[in-house]
Protein backbone atom coordinates (compact mmCIF):
# COMPACT_ATOMS: atom_id res chain seq x y z
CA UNK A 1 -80.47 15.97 -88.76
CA UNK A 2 -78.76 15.88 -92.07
CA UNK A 3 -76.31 18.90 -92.32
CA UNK A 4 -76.63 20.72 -96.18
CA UNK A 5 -74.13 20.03 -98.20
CA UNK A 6 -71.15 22.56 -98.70
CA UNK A 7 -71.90 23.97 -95.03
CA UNK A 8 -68.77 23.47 -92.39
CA UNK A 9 -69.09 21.13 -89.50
CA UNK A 10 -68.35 22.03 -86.15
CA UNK A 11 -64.51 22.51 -85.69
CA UNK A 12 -62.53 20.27 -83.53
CA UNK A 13 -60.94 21.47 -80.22
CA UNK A 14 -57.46 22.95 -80.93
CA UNK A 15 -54.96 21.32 -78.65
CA UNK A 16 -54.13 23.26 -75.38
CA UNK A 17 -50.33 24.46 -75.53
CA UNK A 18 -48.05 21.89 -74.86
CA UNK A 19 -50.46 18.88 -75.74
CA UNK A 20 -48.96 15.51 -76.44
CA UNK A 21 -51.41 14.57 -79.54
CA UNK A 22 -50.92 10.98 -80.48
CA UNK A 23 -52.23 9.47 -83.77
CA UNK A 24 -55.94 8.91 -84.91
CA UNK A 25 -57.83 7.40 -82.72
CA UNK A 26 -55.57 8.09 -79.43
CA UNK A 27 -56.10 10.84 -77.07
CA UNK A 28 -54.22 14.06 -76.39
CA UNK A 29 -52.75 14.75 -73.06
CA UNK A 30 -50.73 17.54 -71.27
CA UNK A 31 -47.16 16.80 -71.65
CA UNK A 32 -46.80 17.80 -67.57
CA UNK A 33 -49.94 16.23 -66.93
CA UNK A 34 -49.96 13.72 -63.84
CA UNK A 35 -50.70 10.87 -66.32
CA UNK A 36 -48.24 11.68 -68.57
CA UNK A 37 -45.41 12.22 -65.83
CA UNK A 38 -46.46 8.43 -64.20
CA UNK A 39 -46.03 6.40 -67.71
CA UNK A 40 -42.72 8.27 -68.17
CA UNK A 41 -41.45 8.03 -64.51
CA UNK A 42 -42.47 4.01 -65.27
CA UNK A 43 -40.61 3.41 -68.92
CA UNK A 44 -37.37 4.80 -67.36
CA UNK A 45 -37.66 2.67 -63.98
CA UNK A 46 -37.82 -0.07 -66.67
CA UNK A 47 -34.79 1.06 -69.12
CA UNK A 48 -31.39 -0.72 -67.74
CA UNK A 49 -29.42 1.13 -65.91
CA UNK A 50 -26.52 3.00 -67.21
CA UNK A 51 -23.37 1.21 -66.84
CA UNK A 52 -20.87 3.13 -65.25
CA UNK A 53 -18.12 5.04 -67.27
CA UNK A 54 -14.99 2.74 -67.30
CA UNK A 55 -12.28 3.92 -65.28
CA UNK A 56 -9.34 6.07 -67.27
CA UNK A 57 -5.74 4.32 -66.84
CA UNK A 58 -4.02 5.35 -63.89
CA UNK A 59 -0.74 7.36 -64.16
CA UNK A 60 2.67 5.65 -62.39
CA UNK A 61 4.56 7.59 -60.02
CA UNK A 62 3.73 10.89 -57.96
CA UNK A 63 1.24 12.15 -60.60
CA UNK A 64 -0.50 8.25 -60.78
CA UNK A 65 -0.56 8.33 -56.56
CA UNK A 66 -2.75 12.41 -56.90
CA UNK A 67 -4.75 11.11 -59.66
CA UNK A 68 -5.52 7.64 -58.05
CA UNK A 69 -6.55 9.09 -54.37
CA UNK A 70 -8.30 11.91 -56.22
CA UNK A 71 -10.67 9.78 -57.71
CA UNK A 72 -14.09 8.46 -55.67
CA UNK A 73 -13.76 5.31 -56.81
CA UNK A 74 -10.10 4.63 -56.35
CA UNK A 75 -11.20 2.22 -53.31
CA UNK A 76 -11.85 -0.63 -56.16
CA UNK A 77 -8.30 -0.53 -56.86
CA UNK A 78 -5.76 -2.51 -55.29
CA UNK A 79 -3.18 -1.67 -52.89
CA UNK A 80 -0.51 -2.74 -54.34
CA UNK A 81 -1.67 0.06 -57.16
CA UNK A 82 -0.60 2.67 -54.54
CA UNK A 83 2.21 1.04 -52.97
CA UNK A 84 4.22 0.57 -57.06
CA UNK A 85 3.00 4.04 -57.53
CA UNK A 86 4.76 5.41 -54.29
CA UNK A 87 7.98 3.46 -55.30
CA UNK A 88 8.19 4.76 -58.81
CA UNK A 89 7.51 8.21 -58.04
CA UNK A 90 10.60 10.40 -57.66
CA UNK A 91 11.35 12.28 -54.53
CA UNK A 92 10.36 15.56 -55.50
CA UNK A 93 6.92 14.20 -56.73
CA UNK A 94 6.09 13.51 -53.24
CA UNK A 95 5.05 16.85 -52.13
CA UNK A 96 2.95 17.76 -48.69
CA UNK A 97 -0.37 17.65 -50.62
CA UNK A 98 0.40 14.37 -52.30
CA UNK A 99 1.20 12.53 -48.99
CA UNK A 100 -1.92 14.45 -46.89
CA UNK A 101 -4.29 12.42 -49.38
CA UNK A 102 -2.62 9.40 -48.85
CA UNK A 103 -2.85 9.69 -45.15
CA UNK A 104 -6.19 10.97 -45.45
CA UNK A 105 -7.22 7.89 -47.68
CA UNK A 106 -6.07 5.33 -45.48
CA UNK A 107 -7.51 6.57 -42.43
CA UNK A 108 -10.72 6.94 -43.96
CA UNK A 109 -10.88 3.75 -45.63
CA UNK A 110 -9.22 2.22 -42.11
CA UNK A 111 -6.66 0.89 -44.29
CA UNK A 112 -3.91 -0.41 -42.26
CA UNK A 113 -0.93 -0.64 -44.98
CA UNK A 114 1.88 -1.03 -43.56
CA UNK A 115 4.32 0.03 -46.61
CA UNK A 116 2.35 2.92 -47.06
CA UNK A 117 2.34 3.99 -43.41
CA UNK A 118 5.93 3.75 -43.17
CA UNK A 119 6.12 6.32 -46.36
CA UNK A 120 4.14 8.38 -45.00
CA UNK A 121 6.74 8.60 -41.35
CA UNK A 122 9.62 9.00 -43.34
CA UNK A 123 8.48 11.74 -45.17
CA UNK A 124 7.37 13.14 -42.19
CA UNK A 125 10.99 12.60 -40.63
CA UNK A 126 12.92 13.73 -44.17
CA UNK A 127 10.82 17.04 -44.48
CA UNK A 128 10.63 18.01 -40.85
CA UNK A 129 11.96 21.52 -40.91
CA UNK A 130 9.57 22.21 -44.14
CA UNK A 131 5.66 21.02 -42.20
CA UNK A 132 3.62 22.83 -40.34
CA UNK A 133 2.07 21.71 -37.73
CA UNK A 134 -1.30 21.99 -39.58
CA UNK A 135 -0.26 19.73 -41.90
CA UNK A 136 1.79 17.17 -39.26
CA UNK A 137 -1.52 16.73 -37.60
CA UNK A 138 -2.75 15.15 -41.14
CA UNK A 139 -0.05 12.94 -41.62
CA UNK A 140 -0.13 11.59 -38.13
CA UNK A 141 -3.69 10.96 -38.10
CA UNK A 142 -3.56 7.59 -40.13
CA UNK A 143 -1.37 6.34 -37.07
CA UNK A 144 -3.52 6.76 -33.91
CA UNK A 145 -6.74 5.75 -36.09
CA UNK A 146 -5.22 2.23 -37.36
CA UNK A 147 -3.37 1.85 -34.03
CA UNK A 148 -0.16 1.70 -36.07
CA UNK A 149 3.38 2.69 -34.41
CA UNK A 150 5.95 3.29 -37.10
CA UNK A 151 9.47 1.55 -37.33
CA UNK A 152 10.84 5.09 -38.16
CA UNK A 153 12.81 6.05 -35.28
CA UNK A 154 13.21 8.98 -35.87
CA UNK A 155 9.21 9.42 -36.23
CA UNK A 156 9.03 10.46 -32.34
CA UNK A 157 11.52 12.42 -31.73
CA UNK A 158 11.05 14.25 -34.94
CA UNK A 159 7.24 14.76 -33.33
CA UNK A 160 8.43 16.13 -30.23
CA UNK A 161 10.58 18.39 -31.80
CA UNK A 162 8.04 20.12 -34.38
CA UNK A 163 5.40 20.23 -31.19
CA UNK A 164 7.88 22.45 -29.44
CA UNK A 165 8.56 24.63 -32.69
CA UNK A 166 5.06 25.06 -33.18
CA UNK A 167 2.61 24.59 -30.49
CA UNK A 168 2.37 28.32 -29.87
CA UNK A 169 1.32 28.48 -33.66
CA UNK A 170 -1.19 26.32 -33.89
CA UNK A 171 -3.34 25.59 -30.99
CA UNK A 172 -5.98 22.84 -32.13
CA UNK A 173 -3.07 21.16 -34.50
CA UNK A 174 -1.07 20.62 -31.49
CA UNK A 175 -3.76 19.01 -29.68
CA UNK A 176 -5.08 16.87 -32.22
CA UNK A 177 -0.82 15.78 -32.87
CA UNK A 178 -1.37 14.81 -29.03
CA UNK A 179 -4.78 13.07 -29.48
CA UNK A 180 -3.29 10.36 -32.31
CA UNK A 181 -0.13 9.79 -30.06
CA UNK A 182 -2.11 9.15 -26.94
CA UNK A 183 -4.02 6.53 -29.00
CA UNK A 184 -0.56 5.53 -29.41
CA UNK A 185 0.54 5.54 -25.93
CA UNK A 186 3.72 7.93 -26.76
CA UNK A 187 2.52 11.15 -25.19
CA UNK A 188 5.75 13.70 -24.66
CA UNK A 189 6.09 14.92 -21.58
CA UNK A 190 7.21 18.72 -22.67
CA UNK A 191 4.00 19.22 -24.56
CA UNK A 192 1.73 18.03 -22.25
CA UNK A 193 3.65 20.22 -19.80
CA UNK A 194 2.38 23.43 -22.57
CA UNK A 195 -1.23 21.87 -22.93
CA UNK A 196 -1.87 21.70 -19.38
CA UNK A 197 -0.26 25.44 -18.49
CA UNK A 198 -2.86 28.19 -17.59
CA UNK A 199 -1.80 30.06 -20.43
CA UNK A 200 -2.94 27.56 -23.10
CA UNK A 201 -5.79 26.39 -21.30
CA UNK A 202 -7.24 30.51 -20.92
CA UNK A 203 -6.37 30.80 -24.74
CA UNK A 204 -7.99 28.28 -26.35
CA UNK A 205 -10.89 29.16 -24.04
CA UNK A 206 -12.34 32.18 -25.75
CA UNK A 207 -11.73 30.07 -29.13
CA UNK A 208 -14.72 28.84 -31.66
CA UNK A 209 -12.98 25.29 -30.67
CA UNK A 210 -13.08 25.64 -27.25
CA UNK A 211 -15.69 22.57 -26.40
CA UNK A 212 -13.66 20.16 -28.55
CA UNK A 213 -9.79 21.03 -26.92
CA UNK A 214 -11.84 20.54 -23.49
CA UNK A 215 -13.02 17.21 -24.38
CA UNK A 216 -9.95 16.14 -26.18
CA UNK A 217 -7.75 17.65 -22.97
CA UNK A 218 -10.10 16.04 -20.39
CA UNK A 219 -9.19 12.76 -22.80
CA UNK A 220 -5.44 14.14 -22.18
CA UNK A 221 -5.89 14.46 -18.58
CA UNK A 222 -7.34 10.69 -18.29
CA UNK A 223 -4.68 8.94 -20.10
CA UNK A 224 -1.85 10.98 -17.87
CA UNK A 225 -4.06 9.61 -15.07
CA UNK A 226 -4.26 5.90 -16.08
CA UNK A 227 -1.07 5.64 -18.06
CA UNK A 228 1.36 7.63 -17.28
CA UNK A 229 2.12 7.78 -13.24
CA UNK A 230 5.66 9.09 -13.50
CA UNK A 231 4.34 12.43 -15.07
CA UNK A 232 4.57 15.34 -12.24
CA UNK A 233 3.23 18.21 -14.58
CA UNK A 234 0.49 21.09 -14.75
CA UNK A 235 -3.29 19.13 -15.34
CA UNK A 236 -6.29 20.07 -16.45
CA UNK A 237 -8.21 21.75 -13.74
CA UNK A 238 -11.33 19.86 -12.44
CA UNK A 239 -13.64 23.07 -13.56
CA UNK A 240 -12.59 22.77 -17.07
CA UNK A 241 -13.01 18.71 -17.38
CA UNK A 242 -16.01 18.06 -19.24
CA UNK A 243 -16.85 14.10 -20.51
CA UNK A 244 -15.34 12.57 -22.92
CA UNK A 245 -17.27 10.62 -25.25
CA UNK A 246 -20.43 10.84 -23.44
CA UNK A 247 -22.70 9.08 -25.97
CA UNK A 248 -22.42 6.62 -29.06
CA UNK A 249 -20.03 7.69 -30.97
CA UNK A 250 -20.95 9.13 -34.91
CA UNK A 251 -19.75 6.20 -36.64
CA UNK A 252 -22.09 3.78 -34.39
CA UNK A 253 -25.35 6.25 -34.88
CA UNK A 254 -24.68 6.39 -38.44
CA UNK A 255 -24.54 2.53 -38.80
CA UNK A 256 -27.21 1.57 -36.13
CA UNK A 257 -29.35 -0.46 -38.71
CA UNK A 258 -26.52 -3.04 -39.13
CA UNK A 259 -25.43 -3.03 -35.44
CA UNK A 260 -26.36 -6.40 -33.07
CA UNK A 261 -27.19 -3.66 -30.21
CA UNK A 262 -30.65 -4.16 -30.10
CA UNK A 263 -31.02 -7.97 -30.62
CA UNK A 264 -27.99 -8.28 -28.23
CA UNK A 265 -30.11 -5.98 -25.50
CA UNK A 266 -33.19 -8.16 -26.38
CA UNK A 267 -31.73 -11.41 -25.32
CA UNK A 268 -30.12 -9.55 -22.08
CA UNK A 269 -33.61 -8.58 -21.29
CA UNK A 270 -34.93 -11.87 -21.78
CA UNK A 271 -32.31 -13.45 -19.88
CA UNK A 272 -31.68 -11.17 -17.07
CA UNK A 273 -34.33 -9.08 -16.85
CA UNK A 274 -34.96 -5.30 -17.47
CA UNK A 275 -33.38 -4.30 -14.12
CA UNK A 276 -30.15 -6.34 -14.27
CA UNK A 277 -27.87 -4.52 -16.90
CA UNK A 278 -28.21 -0.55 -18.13
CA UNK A 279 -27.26 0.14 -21.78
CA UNK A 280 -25.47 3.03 -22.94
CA UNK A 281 -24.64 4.39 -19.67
CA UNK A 282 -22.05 6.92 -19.44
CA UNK A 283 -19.51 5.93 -16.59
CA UNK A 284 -16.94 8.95 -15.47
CA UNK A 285 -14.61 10.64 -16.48
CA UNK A 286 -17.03 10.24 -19.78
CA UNK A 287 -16.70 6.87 -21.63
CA UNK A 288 -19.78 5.24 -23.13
CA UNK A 289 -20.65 2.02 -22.36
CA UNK A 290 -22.45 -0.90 -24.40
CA UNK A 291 -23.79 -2.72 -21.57
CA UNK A 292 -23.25 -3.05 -18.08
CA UNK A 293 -23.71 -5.05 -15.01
CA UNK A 294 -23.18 -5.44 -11.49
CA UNK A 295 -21.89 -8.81 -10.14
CA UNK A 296 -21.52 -9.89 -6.45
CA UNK A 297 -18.29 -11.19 -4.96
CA UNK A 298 -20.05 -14.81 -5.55
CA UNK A 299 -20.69 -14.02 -9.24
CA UNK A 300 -24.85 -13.61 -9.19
CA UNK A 301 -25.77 -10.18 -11.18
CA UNK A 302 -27.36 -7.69 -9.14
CA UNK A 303 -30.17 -5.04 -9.73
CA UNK A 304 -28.61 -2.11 -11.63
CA UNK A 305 -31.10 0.01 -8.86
CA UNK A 306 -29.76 -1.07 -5.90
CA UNK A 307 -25.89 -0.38 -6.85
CA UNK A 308 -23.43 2.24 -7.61
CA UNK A 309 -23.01 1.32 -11.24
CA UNK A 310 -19.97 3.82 -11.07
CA UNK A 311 -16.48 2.69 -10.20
CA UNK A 312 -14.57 5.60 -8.52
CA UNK A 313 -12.92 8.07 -10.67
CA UNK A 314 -9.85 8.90 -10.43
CA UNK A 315 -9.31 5.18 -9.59
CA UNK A 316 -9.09 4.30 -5.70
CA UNK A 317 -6.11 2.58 -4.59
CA UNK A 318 -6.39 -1.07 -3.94
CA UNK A 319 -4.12 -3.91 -4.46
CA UNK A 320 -4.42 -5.33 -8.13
CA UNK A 321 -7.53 -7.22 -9.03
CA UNK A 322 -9.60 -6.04 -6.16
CA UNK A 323 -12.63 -4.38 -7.42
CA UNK A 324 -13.53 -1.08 -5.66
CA UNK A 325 -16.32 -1.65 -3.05
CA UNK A 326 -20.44 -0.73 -3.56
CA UNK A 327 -21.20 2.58 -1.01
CA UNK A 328 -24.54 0.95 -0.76
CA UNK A 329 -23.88 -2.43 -0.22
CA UNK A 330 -20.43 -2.62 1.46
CA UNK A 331 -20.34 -5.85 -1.58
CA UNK A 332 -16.65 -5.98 -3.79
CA UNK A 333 -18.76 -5.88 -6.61
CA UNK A 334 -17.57 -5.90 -9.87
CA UNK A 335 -18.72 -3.87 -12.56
CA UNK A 336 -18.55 -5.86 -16.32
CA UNK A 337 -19.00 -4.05 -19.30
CA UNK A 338 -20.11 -6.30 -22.44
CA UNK A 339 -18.40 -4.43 -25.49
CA UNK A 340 -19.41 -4.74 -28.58
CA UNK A 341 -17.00 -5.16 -31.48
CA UNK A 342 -18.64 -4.84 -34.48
CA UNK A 343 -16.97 -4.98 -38.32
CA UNK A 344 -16.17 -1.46 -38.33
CA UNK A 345 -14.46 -0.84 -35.07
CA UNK A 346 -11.55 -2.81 -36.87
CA UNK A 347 -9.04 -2.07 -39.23
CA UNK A 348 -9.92 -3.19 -42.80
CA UNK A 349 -9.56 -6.68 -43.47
CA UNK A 350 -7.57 -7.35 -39.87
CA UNK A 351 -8.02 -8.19 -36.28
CA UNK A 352 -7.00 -4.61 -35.47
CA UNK A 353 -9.07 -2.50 -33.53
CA UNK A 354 -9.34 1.25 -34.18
CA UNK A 355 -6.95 3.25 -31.92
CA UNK A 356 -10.25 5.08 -30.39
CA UNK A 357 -12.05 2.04 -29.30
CA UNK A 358 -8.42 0.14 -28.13
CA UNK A 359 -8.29 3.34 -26.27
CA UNK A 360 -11.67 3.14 -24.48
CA UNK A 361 -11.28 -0.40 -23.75
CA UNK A 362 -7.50 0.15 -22.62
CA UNK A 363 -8.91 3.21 -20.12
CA UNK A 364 -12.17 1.28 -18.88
CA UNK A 365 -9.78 -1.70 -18.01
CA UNK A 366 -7.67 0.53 -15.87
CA UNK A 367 -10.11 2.23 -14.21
CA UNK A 368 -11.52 -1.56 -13.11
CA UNK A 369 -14.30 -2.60 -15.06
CA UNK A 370 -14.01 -6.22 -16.55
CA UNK A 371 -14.58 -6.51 -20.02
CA UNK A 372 -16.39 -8.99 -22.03
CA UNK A 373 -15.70 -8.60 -25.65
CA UNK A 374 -18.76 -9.75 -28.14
CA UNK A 375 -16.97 -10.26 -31.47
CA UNK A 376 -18.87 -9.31 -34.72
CA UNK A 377 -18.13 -12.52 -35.91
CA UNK A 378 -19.55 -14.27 -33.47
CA UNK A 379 -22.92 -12.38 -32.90
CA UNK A 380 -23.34 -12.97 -36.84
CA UNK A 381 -22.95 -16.74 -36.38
CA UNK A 382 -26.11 -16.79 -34.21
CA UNK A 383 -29.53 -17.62 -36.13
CA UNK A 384 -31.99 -16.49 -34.56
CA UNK A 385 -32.95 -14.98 -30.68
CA UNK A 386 -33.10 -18.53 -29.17
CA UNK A 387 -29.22 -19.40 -30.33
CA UNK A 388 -27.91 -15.83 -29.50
CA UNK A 389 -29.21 -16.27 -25.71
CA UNK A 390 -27.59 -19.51 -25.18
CA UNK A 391 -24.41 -17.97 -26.60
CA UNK A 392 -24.71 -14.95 -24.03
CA UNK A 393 -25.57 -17.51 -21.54
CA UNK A 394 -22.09 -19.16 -22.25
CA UNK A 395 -20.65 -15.97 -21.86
CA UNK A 396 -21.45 -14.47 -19.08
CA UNK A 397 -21.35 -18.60 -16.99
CA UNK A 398 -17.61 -18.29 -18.46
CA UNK A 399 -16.71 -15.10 -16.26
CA UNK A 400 -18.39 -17.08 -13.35
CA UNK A 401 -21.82 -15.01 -13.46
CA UNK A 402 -25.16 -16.59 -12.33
CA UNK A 403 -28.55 -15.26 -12.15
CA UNK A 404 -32.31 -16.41 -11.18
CA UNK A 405 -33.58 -17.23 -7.65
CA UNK A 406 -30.04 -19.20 -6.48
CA UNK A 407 -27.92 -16.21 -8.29
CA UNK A 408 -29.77 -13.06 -6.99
């Protein structure tokens, strides 16, 4: 029907509020529409990414060192950027706060510099009188965590003296100053003496970090019992032991996708069996373990079910080299402990293992458990399931262990 001429047609629709109208010909959409949203979300997914601002130039000296360990991204930088910044930087540029983030840095980055590490102990040493113990237990930390004992000296004595200044004063400082030197093996007599005494123990007990001193005291207590038999001091009382490091520790959790754990456990199963090794299992006083079995006096690997998988804590006496005998089987069986050693439980770019995990294996090698290390590098060189049994295969033939129907 022809409309008369000079009357109106019908109107178009007036775009809703916030329309996106496009030119003739194209539709209008919602600008927060879902459609509208997706093409967007996809044209930015395809832009380039945005290269990163370049990095400002680093100052030299004691303001250069701040700036440089302030930054997130100062790992891309050499070392040898902080170790000509440290030597051009005049003594009174090297202030407390200065040399807490370079201890800090290095122990997070596992950074095992030697130059710097020695720095950082002198200062220490040269500034006794002016720390805190709150801030000692920062600058020691880098030490016990890279497993690094200082040429300094004085670095010990000047320890031992600022633990008996201060150990009244700071509770949790003076334990954690105790925790990097035990990793160290250079645990003072005197303050273990205070750490141990009733009075400390029934302080720190109605603290918020109560749990924590216990473990790292029970840690304390186990080192003084493996390591040091000519101590004749106070110890911690059996009611207030509680295990040490009685699961994975955070570092392995948080980095369990790149871990060989489960393809290592895989080939155990397939070439032992489900019932001849236990993973993770926490021996006393608390450490634990990767993997462990149970191995007759003739070397065949018994059923995890029909032994004490525990060796005796405190350790029994016997003479050196005799394993402590099954309850159940009257057997000298040994207990061996496969450890894994993965990239991370090593100092950065070194052979080094972190003072934590050269603890753990130092303490589970005193308390009689035989250890068979499984390098990262090693585990990475296997291709494939097949390969990675015949290498534990060599392994565990190479500490004398047999298995199947003539092994047990």
């Amino acid at each position: 029907m022809r409309r008369p001429r000079g009357e109106p047609g019908p109107r178009a629709p007036r775009p809703t509020e916030g329309a996106t109208c496009a030119g003739p010909g194209e539709s209008c959409f919602p600008s927060d529409g879902r459609l509208v949203c997706a093409l967007e979300q996809e044209r930015r997914l395809r832009l380039p990414p945005k290269p990163p601002p370049p990095l400002q130039p680093l100052l030299r000296g004691g303001q250069g060192l701040e700036a440089a360990l302030s930054c997130p991204r100062f790992l891309r930088y050499p070392r040898q950027h902080l170790i000509s910044s440290l030597a051009e930087a005049r003594p009174e540029e090297l202030t407390p706060h200065v040399m807490v983030l370079l201890a800090q840095h290095l122990a997070r980055h596992r950074l095992r510099e030697p130059q710097l590490l020695e720095a950082i102990a002198h200062f220490l040493v040269v500034q006794e009188t002016q720390l805190s113990s709150k801030v000692v237990q920062k600058l020691v930390l880098p030490f016990g965590r890279l497993n690094y004992l200082p040429l300094e000296q004085q670095f010990m004595p000047c320890l031992e003296r600022i633990l008996a200044r201060e150990a009244g004063v700071a509770p949790l400082a003076t334990v954690n100053i105790l925790m990097s030197l035990c990793q160290l093996r250079c645990l003072p007599f005197r303050a273990l003496h205070f750490v141990f005494s009733p009075g400390f123990i029934n302080y720190i007990s109605g603290t918020p970090h109560a749990l924590i001193v216990r473990r790292y005291l029970s840690l304390l207590d186990t080192a003084v019992e493996l390591e040091l038999p000519g101590y004749r001091g106070p110890r911690l009382p059996r009611r207030q032991q509680v295990p040490i490091f009685p699961q994975p520790l955070i570092t392995d959790r948080a980095r369990c996708k790149y871990s060989h754990k489960d393809i290592v456990a895989e080939g155990l199963r397939q070439l032992l069996g489900e019932e001849k090794y236990r993973q993770d299992l926490t021996v006393p006083p608390g450490y634990c373990t990767d993997f462990l079995l149970c191995v007759s006096s003739s070397g065949a690997v018994l059923p995890v079910r029909t032994q004490d998988p525990f060796l005796p804590y405190p350790p029994r006496s016997c003479p050196q080299g005799q394993a402590a005998s099954s309850p159940t089987t009257r057997d000298p069986a040994q207990r061996v402990v496969l450890v894994l050693r993965e990239r991370w439980h090593f100092c950065r770019d070194g052979r080094v293992l972190l003072g934590s995990r050269a603890l753990r294996e130092r303490h589970l090698g005193l308390m009689g458990y035989q250890l068979l290390p499984l390098p990262f590098e090693e585990l990475e060189s296997q291709r494939g399931l097949p390969q990675l049994k015949s290498y534990l295969r060599q392994k565990l033939q190479g500490l004398g262990l047999r298995w199947g129907p003539e092994g047990g």
